[in-house]
N, C-alpha and C. Protein backbone atom coordinates (compact mmCIF):
# COMPACT_ATOMS: atom_id res chain seq x y z
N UNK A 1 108.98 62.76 94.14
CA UNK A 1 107.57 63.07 94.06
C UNK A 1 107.38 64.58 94.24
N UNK A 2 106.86 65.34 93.50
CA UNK A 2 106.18 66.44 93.57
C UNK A 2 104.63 66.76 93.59
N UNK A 3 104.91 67.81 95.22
CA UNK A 3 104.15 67.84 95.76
C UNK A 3 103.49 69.88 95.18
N UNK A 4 102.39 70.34 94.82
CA UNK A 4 102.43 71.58 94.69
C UNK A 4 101.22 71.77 95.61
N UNK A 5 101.31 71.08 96.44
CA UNK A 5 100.14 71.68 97.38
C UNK A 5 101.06 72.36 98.66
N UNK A 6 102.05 71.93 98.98
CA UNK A 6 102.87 72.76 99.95
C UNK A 6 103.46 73.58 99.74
N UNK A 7 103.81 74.61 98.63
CA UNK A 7 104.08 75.72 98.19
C UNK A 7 103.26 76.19 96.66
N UNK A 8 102.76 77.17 97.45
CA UNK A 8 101.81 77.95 97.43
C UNK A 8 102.31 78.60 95.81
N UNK A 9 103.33 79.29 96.20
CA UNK A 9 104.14 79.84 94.75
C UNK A 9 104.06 79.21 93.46
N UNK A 10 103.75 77.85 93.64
CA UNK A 10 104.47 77.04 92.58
C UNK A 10 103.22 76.92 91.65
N UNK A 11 102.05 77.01 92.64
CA UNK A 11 100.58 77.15 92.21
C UNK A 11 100.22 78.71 91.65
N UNK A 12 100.81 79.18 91.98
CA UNK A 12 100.64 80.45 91.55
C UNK A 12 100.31 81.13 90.32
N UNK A 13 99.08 82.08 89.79
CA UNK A 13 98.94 82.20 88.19
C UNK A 13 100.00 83.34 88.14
N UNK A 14 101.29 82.66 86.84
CA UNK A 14 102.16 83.95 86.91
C UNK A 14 101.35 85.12 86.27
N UNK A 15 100.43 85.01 85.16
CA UNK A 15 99.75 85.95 84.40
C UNK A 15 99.13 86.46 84.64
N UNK A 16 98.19 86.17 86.26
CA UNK A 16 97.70 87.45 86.70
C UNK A 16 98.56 88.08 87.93
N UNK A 17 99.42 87.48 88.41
CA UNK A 17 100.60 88.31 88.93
C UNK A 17 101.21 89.59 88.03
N UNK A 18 101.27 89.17 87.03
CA UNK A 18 101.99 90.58 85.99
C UNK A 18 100.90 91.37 85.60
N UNK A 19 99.31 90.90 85.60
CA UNK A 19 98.70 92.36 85.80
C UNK A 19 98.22 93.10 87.07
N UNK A 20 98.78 92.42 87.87
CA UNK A 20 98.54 93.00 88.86
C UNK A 20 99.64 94.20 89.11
N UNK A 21 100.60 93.51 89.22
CA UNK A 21 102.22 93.88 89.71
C UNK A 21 102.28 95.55 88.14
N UNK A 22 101.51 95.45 87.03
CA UNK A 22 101.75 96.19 86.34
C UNK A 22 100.87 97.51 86.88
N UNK A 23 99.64 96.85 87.27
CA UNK A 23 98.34 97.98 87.54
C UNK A 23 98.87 99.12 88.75
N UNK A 24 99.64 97.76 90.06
CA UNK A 24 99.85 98.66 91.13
C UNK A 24 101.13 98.99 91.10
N UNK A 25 102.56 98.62 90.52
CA UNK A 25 103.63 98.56 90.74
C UNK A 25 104.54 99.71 89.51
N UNK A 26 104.31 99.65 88.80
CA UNK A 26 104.98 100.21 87.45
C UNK A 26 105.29 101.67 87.39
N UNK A 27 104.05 101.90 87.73
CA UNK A 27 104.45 104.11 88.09
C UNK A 27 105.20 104.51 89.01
N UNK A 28 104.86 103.93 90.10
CA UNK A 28 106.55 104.19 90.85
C UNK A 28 107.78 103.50 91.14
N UNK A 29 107.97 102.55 90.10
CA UNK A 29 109.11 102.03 90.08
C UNK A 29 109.84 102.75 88.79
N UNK A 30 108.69 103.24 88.27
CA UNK A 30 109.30 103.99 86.90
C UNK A 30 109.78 105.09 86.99
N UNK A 31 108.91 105.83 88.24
CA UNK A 31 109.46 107.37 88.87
C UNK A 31 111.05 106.84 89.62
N UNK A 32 111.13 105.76 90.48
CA UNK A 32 112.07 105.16 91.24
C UNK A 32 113.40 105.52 89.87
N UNK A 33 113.00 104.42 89.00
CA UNK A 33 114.27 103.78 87.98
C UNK A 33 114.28 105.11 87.16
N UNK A 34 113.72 106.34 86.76
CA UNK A 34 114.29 107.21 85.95
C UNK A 34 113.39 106.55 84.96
N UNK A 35 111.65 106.81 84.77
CA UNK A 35 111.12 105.88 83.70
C UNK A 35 111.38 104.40 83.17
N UNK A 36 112.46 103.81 83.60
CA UNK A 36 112.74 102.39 83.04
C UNK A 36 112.31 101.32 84.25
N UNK A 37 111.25 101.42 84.82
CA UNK A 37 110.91 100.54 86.26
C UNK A 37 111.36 99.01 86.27
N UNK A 38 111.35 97.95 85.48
CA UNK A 38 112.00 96.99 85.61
C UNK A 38 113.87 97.07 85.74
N UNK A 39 114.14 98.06 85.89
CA UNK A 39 115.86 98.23 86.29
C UNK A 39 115.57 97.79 88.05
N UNK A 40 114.77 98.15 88.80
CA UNK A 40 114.36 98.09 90.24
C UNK A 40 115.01 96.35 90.51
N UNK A 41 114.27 95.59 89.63
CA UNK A 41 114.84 94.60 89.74
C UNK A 41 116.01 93.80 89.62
N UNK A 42 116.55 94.22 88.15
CA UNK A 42 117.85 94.08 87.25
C UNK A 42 118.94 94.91 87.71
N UNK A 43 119.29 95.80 88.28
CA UNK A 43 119.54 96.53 88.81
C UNK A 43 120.74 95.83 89.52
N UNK A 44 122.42 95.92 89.58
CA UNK A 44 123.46 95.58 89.93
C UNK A 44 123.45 95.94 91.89
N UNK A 45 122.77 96.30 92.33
CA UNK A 45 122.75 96.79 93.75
C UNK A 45 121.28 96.55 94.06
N UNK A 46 120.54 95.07 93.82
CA UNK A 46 119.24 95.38 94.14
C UNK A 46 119.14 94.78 95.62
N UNK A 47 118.33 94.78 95.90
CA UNK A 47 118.10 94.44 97.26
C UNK A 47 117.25 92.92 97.66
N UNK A 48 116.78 92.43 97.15
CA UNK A 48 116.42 90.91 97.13
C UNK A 48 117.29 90.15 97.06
N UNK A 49 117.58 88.97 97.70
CA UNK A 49 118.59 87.97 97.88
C UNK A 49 117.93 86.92 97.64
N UNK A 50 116.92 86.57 98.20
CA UNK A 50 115.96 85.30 98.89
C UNK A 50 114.75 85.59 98.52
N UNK A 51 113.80 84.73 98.49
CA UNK A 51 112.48 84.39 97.91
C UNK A 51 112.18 84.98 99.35
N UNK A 52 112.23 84.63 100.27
CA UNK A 52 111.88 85.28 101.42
C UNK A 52 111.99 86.88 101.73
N UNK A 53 112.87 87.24 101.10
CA UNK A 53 113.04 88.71 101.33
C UNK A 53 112.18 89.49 99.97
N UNK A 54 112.22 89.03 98.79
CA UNK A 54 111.30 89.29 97.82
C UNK A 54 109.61 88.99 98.92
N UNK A 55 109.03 87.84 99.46
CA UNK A 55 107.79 88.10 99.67
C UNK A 55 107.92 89.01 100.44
N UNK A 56 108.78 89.60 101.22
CA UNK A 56 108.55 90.98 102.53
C UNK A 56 108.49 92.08 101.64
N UNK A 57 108.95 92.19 100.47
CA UNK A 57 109.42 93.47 100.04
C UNK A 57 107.95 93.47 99.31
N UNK A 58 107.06 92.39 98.45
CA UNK A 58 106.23 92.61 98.05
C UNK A 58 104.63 92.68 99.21
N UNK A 59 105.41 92.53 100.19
CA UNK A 59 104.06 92.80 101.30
C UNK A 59 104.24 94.00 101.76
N UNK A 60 105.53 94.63 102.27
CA UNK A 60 105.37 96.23 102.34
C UNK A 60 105.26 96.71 100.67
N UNK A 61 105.43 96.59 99.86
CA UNK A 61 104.98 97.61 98.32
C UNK A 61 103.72 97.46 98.26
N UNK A 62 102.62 96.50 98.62
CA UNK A 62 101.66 96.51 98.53
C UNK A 62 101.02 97.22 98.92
N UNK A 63 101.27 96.99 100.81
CA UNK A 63 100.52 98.21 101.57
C UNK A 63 101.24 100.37 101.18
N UNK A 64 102.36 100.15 100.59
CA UNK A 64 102.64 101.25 100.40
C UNK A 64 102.05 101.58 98.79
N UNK A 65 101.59 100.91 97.91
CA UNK A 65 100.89 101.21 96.99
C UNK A 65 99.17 101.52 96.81
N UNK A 66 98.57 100.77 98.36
CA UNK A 66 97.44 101.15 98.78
C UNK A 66 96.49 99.67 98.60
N UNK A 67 97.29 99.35 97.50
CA UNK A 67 96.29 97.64 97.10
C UNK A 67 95.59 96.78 98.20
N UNK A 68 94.55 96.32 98.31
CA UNK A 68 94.30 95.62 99.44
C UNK A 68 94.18 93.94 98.56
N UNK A 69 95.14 93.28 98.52
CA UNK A 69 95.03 92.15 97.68
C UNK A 69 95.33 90.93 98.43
N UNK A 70 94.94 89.93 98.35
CA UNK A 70 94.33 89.14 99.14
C UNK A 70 95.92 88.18 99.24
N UNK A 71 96.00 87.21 100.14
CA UNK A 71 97.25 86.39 100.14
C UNK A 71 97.53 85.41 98.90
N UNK A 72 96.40 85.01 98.36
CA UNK A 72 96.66 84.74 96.59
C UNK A 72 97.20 85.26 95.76
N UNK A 73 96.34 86.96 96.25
CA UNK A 73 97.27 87.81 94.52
C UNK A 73 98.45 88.16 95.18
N UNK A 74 99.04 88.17 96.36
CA UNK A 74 100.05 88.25 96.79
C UNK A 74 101.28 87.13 96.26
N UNK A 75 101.18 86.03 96.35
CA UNK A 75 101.34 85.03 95.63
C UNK A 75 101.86 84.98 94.50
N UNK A 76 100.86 85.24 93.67
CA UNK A 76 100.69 85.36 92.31
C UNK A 76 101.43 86.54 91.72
N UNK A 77 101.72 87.80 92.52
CA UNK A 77 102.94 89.14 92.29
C UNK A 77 104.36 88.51 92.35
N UNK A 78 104.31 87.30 93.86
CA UNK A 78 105.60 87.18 94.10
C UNK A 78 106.07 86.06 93.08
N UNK A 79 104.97 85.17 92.71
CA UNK A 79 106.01 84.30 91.53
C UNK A 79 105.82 84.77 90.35
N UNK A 80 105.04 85.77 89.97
CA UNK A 80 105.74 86.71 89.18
C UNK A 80 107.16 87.17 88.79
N UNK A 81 106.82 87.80 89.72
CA UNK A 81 108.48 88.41 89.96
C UNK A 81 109.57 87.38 90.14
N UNK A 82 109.43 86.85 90.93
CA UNK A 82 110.22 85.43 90.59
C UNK A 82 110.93 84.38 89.38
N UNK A 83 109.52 84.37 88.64
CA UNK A 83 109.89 83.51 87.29
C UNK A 83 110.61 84.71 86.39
N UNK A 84 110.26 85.78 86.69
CA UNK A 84 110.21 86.86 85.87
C UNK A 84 112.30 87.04 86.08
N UNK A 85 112.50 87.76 87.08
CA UNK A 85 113.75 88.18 87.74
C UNK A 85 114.51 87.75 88.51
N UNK A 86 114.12 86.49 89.40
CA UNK A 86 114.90 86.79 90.58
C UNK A 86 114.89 85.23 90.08
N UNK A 87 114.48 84.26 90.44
CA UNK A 87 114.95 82.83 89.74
C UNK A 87 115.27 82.20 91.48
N UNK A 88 114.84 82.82 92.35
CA UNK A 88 115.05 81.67 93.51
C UNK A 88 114.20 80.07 93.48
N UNK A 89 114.86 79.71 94.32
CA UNK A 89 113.98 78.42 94.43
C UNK A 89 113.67 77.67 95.86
């Protein structure tokens, strides 16, 4: 039985995760990666392991990008990024 009321992620709109994650995230991952900002992710030495360590990393980028976005669009960045790159489960 599947349940999507106990994870939050699974509910998640990936499509406004990627405009979000594009609006606040992209210019300095692009300054980061040498203009190519999705390498941050792809990237042979990245730093995410765990769905858990991806939501920490997208709760400090947030506050270090200035966004004040609510625990939804938070959500909605991290299964982004998720479906997108990282493929935890």
């Amino acid at each position: 039985m599947l349940c999507l009321g106990t994870n939050s992620l699974w509910a998640a709109d990936t499509e406004r995760g990627k405009i979000l994650h594009d609006k606040a995230c992209i210019t300095c991952h692009a300054s980061l990666m040498k203009g190519q900002p999705s390498l941050i992710y792809t990237r042979e030495d990245r730093h995410i392991q765990s769905l858990a360590a991806l939501r920490k990393r997208v709760q400090r980028c947030s506050v270090a990008a200035g966004v004040n976005w609510s625990q939804q669009a938070l959500e909605e960045v991290i299964a982004y990024l998720n479906q997108s790159y990282y493929h935890f489960r």
